[in-house]
C-alpha atoms as a PDB file:
ATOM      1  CA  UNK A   1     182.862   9.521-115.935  1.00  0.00           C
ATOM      2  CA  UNK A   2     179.378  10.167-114.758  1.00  0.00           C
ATOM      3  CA  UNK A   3     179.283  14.139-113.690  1.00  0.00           C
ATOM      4  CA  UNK A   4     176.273  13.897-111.317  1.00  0.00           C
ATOM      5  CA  UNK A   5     177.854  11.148-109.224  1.00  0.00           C
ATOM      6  CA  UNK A   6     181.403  10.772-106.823  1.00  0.00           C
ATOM      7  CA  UNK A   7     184.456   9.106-107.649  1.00  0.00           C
ATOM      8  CA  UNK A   8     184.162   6.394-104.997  1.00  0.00           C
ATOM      9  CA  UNK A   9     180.421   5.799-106.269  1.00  0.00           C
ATOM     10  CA  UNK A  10     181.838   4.895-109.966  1.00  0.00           C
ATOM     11  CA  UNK A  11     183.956   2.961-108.660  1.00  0.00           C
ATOM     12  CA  UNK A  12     181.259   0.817-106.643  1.00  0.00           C
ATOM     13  CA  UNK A  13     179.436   0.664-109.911  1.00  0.00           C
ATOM     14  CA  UNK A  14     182.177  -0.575-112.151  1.00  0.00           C
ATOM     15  CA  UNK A  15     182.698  -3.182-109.171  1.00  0.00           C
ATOM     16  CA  UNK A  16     179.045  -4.302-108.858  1.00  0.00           C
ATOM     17  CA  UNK A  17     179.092  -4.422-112.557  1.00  0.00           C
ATOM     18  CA  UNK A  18     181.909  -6.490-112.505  1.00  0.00           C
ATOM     19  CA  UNK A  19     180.638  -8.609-110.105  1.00  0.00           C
ATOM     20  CA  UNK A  20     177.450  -8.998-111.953  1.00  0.00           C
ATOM     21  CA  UNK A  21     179.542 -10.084-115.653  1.00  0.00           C
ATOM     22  CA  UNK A  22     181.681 -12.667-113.282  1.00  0.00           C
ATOM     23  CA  UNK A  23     178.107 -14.401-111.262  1.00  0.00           C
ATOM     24  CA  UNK A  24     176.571 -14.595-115.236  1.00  0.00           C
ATOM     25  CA  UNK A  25     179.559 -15.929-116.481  1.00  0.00           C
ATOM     26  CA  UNK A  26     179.845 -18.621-113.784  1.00  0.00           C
ATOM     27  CA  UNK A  27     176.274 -19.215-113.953  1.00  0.00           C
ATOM     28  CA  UNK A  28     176.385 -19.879-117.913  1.00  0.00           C
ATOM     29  CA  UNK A  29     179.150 -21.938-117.229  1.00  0.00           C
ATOM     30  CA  UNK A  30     177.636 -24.154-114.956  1.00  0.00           C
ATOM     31  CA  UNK A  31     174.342 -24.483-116.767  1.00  0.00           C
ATOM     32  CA  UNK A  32     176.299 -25.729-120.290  1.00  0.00           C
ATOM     33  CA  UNK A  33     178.409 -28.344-118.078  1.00  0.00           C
ATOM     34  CA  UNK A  34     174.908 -29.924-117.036  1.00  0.00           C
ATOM     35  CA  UNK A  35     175.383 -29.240-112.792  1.00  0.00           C
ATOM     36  CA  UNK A  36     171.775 -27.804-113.709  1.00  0.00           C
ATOM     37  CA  UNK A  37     169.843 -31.059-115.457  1.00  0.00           C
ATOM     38  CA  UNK A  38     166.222 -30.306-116.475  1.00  0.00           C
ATOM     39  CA  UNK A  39     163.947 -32.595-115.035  1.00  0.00           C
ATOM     40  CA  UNK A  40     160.963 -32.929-117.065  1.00  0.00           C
ATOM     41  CA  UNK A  41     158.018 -31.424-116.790  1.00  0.00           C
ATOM     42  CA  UNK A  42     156.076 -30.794-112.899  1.00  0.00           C
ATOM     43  CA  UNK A  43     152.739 -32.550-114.156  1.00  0.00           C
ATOM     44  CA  UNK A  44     154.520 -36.052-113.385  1.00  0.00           C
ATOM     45  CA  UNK A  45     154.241 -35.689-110.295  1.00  0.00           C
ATOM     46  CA  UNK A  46     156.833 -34.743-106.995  1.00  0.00           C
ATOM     47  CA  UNK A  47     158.082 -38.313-105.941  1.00  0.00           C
ATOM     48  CA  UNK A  48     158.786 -36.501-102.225  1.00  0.00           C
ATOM     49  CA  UNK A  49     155.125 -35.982-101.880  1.00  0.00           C
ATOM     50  CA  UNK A  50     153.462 -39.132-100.545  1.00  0.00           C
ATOM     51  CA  UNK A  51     150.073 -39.722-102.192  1.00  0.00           C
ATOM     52  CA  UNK A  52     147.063 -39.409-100.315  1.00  0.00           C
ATOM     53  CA  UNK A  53     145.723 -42.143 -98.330  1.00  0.00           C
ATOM     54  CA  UNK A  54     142.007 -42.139 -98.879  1.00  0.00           C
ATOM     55  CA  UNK A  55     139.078 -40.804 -96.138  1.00  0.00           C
ATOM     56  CA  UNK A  56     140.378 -43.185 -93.699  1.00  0.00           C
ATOM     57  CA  UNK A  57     143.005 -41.636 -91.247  1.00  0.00           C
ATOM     58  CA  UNK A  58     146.309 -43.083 -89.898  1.00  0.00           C
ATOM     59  CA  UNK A  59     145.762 -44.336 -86.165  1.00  0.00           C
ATOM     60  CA  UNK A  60     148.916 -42.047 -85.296  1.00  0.00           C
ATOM     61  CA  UNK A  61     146.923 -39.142 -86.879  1.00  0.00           C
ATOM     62  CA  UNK A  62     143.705 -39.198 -84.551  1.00  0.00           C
ATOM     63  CA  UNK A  63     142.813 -38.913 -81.114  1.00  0.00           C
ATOM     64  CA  UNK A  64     139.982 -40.102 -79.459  1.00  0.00           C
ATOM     65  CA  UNK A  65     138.413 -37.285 -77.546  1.00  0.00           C
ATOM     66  CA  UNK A  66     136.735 -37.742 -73.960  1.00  0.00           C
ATOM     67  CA  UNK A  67     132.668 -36.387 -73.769  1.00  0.00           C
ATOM     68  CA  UNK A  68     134.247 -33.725 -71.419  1.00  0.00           C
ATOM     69  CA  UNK A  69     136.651 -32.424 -74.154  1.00  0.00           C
ATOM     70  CA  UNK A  70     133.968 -32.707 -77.207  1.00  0.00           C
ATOM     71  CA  UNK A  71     131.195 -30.578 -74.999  1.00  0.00           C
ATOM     72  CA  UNK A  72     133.641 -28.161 -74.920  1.00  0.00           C
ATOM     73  CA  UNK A  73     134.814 -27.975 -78.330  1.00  0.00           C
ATOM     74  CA  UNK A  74     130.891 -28.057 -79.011  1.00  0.00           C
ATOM     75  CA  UNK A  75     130.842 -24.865 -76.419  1.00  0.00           C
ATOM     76  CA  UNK A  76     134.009 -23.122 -78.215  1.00  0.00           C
ATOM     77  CA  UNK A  77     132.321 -23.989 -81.782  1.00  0.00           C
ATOM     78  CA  UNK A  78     129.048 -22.191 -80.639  1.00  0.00           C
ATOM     79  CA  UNK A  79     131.091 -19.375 -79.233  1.00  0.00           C
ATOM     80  CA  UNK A  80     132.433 -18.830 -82.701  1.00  0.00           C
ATOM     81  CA  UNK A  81     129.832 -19.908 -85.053  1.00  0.00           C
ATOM     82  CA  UNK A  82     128.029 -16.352 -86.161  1.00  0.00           C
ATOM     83  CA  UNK A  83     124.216 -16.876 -85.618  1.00  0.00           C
END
């Protein structure tokens, strides 16, 4: 027993503790029964991640604008622009 602490806080302790042995013992457990399979190494490559497409856009990906709306991006670019 820890004299600078309450009853009810060793006990908390010795739970968490417990708690702690049982999550690293399940963990271990479940590494050694392969639910965690190493992959390789990341240089191959993530097969999620498309590749790029080149300089060329998709036509989804791009919108024309009208000479309205590019004079006043050209306006809101000027606004910004430090000079």
């Amino acid at each position: 027993m820890l004299p600078s602490i309450s009853l009810a806080q060793e006990i908390g302790l010795a739970v968490l503790l417990v708690a702690a042995i049982v999550w690293l013992t399940g963990l271990r457990r479940m590494r050694e029964d392969g639910h965690f399979p190493y992959s390789g190494p990341a240089a191959e490559g993530m097969p999620m991640i498309p590749s790029q497409r080149g300089s060329t856009a998709h036509p989804m990906e791009s919108v024309e604008l009208t000479e309205a709306e590019k004079q006043a991006f050209a306006g809101l670019v000027r606004t910004i622009s430090p000079t």
